[in-house]
PDB file of N, CA and C in Angstrom:
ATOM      1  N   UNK A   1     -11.474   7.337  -1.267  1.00  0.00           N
ATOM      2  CA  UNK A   1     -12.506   6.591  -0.578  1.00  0.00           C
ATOM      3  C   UNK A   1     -13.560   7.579  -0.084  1.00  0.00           C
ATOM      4  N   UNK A   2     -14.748   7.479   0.088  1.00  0.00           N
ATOM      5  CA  UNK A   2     -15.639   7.943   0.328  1.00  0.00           C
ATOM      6  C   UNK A   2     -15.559   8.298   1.894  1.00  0.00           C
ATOM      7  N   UNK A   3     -16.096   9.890   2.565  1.00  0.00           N
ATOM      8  CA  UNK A   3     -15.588   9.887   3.692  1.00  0.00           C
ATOM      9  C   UNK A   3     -16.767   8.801   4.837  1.00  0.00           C
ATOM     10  N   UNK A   4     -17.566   8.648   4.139  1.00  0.00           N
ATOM     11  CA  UNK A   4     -18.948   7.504   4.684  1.00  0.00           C
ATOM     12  C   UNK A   4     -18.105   6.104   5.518  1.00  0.00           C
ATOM     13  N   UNK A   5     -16.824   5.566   4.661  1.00  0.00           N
ATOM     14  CA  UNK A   5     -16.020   4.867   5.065  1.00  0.00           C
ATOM     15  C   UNK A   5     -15.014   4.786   6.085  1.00  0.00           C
ATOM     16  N   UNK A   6     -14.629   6.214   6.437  1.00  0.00           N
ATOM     17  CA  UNK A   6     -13.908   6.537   7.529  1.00  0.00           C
ATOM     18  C   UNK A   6     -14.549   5.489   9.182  1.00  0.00           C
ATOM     19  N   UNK A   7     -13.825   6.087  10.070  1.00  0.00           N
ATOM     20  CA  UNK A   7     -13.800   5.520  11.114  1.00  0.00           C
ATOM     21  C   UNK A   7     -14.126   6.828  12.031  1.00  0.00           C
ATOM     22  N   UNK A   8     -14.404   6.788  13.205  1.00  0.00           N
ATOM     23  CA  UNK A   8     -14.049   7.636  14.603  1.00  0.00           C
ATOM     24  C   UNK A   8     -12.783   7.504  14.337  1.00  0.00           C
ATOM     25  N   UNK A   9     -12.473   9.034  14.945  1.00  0.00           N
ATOM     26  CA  UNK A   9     -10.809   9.641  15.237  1.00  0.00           C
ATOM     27  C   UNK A   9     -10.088   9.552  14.004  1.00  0.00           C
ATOM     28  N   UNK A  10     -10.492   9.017  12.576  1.00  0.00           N
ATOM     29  CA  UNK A  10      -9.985   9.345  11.517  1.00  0.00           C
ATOM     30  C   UNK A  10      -9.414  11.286  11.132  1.00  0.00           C
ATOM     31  N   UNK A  11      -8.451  10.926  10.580  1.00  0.00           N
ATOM     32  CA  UNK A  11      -7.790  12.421  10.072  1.00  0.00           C
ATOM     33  C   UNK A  11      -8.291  12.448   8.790  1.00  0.00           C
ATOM     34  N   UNK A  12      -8.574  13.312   7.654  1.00  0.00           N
ATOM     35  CA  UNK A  12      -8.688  13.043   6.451  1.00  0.00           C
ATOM     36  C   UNK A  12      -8.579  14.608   5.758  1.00  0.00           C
ATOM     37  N   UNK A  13      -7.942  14.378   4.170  1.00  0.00           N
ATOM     38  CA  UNK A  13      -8.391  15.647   3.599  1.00  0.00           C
ATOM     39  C   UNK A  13      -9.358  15.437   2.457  1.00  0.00           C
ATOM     40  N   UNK A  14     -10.353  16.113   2.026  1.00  0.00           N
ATOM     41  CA  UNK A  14     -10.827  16.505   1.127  1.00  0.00           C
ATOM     42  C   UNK A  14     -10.332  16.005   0.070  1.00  0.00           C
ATOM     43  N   UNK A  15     -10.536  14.961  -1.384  1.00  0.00           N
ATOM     44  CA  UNK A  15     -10.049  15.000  -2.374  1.00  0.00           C
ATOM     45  C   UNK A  15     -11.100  15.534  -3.688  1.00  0.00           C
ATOM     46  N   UNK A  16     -12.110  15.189  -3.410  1.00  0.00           N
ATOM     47  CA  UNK A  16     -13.247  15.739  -4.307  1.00  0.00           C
ATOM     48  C   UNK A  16     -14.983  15.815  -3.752  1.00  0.00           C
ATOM     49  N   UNK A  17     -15.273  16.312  -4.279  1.00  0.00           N
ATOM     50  CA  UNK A  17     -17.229  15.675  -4.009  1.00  0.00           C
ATOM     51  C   UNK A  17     -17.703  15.372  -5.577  1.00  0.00           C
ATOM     52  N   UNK A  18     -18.616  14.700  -5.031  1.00  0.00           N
ATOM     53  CA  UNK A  18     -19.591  14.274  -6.176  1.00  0.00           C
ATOM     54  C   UNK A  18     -20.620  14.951  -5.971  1.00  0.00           C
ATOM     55  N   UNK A  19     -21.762  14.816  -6.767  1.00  0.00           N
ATOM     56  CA  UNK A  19     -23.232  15.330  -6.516  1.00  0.00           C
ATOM     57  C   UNK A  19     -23.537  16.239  -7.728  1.00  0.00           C
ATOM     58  N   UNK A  20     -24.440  17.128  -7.536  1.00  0.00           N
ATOM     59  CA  UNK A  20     -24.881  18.070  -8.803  1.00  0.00           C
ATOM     60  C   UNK A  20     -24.139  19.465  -8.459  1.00  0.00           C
ATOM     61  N   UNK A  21     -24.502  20.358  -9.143  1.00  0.00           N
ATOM     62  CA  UNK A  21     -23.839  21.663  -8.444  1.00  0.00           C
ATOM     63  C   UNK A  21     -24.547  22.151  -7.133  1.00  0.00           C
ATOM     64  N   UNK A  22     -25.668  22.128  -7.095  1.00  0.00           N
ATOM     65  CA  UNK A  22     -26.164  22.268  -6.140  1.00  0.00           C
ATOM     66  C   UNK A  22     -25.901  21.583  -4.803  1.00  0.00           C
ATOM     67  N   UNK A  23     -25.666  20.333  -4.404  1.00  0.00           N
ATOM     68  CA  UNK A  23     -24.638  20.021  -3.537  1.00  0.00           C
ATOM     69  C   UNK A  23     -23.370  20.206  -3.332  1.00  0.00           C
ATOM     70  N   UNK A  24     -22.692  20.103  -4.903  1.00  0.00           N
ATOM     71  CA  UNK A  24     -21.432  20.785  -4.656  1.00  0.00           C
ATOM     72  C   UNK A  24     -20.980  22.135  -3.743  1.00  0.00           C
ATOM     73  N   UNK A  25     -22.369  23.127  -4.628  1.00  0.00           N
ATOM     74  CA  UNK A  25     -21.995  24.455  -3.947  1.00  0.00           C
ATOM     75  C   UNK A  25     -22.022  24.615  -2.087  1.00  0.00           C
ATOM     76  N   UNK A  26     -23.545  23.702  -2.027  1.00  0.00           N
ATOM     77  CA  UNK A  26     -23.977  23.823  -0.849  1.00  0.00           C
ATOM     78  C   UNK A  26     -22.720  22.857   0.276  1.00  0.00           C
ATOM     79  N   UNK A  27     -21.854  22.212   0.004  1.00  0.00           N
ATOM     80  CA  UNK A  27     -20.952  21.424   0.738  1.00  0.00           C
ATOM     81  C   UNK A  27     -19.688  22.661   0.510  1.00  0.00           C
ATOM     82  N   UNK A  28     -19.329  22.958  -0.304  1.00  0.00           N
ATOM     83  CA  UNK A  28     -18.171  24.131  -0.563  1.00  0.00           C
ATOM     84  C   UNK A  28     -18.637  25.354   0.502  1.00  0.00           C
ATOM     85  N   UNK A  29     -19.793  25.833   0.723  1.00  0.00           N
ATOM     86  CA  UNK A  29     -20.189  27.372   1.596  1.00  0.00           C
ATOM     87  C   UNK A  29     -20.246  26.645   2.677  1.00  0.00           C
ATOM     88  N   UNK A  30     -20.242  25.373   3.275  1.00  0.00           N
ATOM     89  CA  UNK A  30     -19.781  24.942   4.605  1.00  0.00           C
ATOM     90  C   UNK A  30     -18.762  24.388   5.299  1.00  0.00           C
ATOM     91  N   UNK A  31     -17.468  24.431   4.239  1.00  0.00           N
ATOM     92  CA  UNK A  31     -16.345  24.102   4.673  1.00  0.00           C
ATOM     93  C   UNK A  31     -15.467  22.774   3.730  1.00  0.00           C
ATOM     94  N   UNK A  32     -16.620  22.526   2.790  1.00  0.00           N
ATOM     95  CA  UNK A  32     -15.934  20.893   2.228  1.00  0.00           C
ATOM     96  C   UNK A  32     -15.743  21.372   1.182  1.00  0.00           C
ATOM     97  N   UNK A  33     -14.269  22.162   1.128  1.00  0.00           N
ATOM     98  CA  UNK A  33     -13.377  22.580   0.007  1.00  0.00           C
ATOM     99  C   UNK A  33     -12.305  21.286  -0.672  1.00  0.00           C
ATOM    100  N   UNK A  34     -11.696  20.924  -1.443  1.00  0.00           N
ATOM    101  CA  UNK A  34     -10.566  20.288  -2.009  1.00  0.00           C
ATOM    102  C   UNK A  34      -9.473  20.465  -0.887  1.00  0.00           C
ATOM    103  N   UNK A  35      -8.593  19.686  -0.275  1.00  0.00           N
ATOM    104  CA  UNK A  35      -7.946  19.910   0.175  1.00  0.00           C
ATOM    105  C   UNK A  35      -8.024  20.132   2.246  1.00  0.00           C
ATOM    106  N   UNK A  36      -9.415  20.611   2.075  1.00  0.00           N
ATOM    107  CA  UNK A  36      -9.454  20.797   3.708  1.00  0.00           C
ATOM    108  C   UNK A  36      -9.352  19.585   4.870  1.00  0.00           C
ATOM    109  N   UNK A  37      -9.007  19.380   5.667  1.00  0.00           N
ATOM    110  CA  UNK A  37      -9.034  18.686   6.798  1.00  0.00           C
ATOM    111  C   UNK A  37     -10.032  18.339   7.332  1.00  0.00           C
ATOM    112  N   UNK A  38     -10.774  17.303   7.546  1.00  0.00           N
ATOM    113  CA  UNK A  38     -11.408  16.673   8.636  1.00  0.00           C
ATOM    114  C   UNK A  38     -11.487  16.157   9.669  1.00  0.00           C
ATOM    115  N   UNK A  39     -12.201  15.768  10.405  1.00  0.00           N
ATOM    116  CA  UNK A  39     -11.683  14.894  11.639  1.00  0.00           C
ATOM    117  C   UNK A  39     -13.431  14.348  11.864  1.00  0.00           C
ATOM    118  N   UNK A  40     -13.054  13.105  11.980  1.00  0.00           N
ATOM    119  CA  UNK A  40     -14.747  12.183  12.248  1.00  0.00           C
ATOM    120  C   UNK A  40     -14.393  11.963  13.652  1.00  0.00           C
ATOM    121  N   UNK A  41     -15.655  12.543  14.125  1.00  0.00           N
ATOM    122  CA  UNK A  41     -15.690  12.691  15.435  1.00  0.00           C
ATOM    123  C   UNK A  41     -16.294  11.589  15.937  1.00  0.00           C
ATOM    124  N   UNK A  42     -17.590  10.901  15.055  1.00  0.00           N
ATOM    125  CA  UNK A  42     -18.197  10.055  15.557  1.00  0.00           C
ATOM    126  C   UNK A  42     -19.349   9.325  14.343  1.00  0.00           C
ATOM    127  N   UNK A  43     -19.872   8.256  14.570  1.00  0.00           N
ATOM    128  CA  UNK A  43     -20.392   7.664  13.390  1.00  0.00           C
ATOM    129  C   UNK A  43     -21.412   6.933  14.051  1.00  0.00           C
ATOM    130  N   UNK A  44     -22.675   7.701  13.543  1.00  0.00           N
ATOM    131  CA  UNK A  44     -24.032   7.128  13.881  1.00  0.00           C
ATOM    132  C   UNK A  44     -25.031   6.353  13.167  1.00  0.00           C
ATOM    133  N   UNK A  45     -25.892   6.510  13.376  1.00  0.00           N
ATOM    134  CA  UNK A  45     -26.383   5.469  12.752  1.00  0.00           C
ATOM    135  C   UNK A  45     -27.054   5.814  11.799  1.00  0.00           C
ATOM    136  N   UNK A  46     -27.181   7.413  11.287  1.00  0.00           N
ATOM    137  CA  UNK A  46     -28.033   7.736  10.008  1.00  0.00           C
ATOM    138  C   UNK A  46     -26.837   8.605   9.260  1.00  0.00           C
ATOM    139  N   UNK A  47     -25.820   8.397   9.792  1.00  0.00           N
ATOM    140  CA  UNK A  47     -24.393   9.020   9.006  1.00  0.00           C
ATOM    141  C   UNK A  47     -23.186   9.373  10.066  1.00  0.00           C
ATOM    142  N   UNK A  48     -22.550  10.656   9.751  1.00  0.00           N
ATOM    143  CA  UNK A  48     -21.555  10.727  10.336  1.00  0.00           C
ATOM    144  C   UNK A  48     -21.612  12.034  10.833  1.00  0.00           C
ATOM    145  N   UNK A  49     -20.586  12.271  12.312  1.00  0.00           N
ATOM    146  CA  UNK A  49     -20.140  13.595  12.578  1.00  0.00           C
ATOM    147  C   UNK A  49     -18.897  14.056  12.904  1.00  0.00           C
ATOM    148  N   UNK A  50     -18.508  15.132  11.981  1.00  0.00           N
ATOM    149  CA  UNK A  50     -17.619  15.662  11.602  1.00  0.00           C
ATOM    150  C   UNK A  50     -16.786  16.963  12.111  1.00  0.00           C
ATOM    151  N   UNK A  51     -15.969  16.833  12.334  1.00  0.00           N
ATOM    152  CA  UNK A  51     -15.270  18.454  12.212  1.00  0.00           C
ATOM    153  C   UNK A  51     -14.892  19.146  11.288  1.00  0.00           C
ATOM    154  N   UNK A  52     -15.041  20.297  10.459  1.00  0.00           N
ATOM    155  CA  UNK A  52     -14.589  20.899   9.927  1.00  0.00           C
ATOM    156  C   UNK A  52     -14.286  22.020   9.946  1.00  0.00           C
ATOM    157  N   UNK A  53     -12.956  23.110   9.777  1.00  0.00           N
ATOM    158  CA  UNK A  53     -12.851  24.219  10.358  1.00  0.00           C
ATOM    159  C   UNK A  53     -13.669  24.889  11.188  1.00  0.00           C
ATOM    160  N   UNK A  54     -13.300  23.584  12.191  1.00  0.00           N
ATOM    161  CA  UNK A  54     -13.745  24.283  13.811  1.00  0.00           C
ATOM    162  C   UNK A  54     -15.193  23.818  14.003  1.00  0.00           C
ATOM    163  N   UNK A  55     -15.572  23.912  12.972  1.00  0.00           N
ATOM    164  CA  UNK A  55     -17.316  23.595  13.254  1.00  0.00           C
ATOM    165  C   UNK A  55     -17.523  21.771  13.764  1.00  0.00           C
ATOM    166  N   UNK A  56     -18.516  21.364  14.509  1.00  0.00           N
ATOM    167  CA  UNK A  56     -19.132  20.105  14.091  1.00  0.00           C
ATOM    168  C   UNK A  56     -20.461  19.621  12.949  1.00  0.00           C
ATOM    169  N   UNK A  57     -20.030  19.240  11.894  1.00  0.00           N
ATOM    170  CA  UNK A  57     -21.456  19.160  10.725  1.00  0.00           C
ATOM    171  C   UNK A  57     -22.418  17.810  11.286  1.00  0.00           C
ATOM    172  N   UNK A  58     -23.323  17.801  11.299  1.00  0.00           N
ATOM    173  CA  UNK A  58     -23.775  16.034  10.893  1.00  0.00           C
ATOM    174  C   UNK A  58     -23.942  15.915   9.595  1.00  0.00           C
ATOM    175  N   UNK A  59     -23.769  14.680   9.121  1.00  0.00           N
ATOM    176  CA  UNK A  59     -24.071  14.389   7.775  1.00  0.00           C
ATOM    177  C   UNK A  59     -24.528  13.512   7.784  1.00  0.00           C
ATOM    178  N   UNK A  60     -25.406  13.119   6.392  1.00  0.00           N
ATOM    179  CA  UNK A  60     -26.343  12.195   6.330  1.00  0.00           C
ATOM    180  C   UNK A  60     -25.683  10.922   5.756  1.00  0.00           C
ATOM    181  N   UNK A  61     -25.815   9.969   5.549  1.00  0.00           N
ATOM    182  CA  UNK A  61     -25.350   8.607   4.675  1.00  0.00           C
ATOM    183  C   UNK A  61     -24.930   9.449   3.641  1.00  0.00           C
ATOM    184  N   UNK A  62     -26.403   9.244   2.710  1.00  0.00           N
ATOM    185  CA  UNK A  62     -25.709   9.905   1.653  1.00  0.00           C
ATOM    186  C   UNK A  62     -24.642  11.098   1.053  1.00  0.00           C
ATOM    187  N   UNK A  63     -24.906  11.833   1.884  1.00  0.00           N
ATOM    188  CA  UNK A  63     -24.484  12.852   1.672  1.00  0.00           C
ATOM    189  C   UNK A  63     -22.749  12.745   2.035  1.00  0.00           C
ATOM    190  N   UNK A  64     -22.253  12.190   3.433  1.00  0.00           N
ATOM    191  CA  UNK A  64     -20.964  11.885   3.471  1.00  0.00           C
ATOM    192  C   UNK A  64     -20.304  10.873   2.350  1.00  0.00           C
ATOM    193  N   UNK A  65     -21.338  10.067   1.444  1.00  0.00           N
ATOM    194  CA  UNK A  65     -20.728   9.318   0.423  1.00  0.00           C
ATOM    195  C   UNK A  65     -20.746   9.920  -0.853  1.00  0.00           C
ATOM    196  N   UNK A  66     -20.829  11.469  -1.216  1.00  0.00           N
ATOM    197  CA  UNK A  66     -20.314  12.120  -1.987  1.00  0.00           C
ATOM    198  C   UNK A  66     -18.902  12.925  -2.200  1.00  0.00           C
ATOM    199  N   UNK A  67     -18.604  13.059  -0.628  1.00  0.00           N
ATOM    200  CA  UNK A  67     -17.304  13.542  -0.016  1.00  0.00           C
ATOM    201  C   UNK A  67     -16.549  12.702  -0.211  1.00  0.00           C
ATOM    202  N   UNK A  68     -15.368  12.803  -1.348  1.00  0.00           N
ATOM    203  CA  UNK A  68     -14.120  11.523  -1.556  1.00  0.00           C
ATOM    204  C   UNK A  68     -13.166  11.715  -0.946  1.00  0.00           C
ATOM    205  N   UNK A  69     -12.263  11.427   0.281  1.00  0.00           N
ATOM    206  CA  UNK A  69     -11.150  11.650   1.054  1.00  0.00           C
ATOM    207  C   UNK A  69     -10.286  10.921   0.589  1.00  0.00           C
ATOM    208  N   UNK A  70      -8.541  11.597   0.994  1.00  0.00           N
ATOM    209  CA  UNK A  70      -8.241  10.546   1.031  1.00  0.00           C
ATOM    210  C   UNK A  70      -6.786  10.991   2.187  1.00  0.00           C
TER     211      UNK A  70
END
């Protein structure tokens, strides 16, 4: 499922991304590896915010609906 779908206080890992390489790469050098852990901290109204190793990201709509969790 797309992580766009998640909830607040959701747990999630990483199952894939979509996008070109260029998003790919650029989501991989900030933490959204295969496999890593998330935690949705909170869900606004132009996307979502996230934890990822340690950091908080915002993400955009789109952009969290390239991130496939599961």
């Amino acid at each position: 499922m797309p992580l766009l779908f998640t909830s607040a206080g959701d747990e999630v890992r990483v199952a894939s991304i979509g996008g070109n390489a260029a998003v790919k790469q650029r989501l991989n050098e900030i933490g959204f590896n295969v496999g890593a852990p998330i935690s949705v901290v909170q869900k606004i109204a132009t996307g979502l915010i996230v934890k990822v190793k340690g950091a908080r990201i915002a993400l955009d709509r789109s952009m969290a609906g390239k991130i496939l969790v599961c």
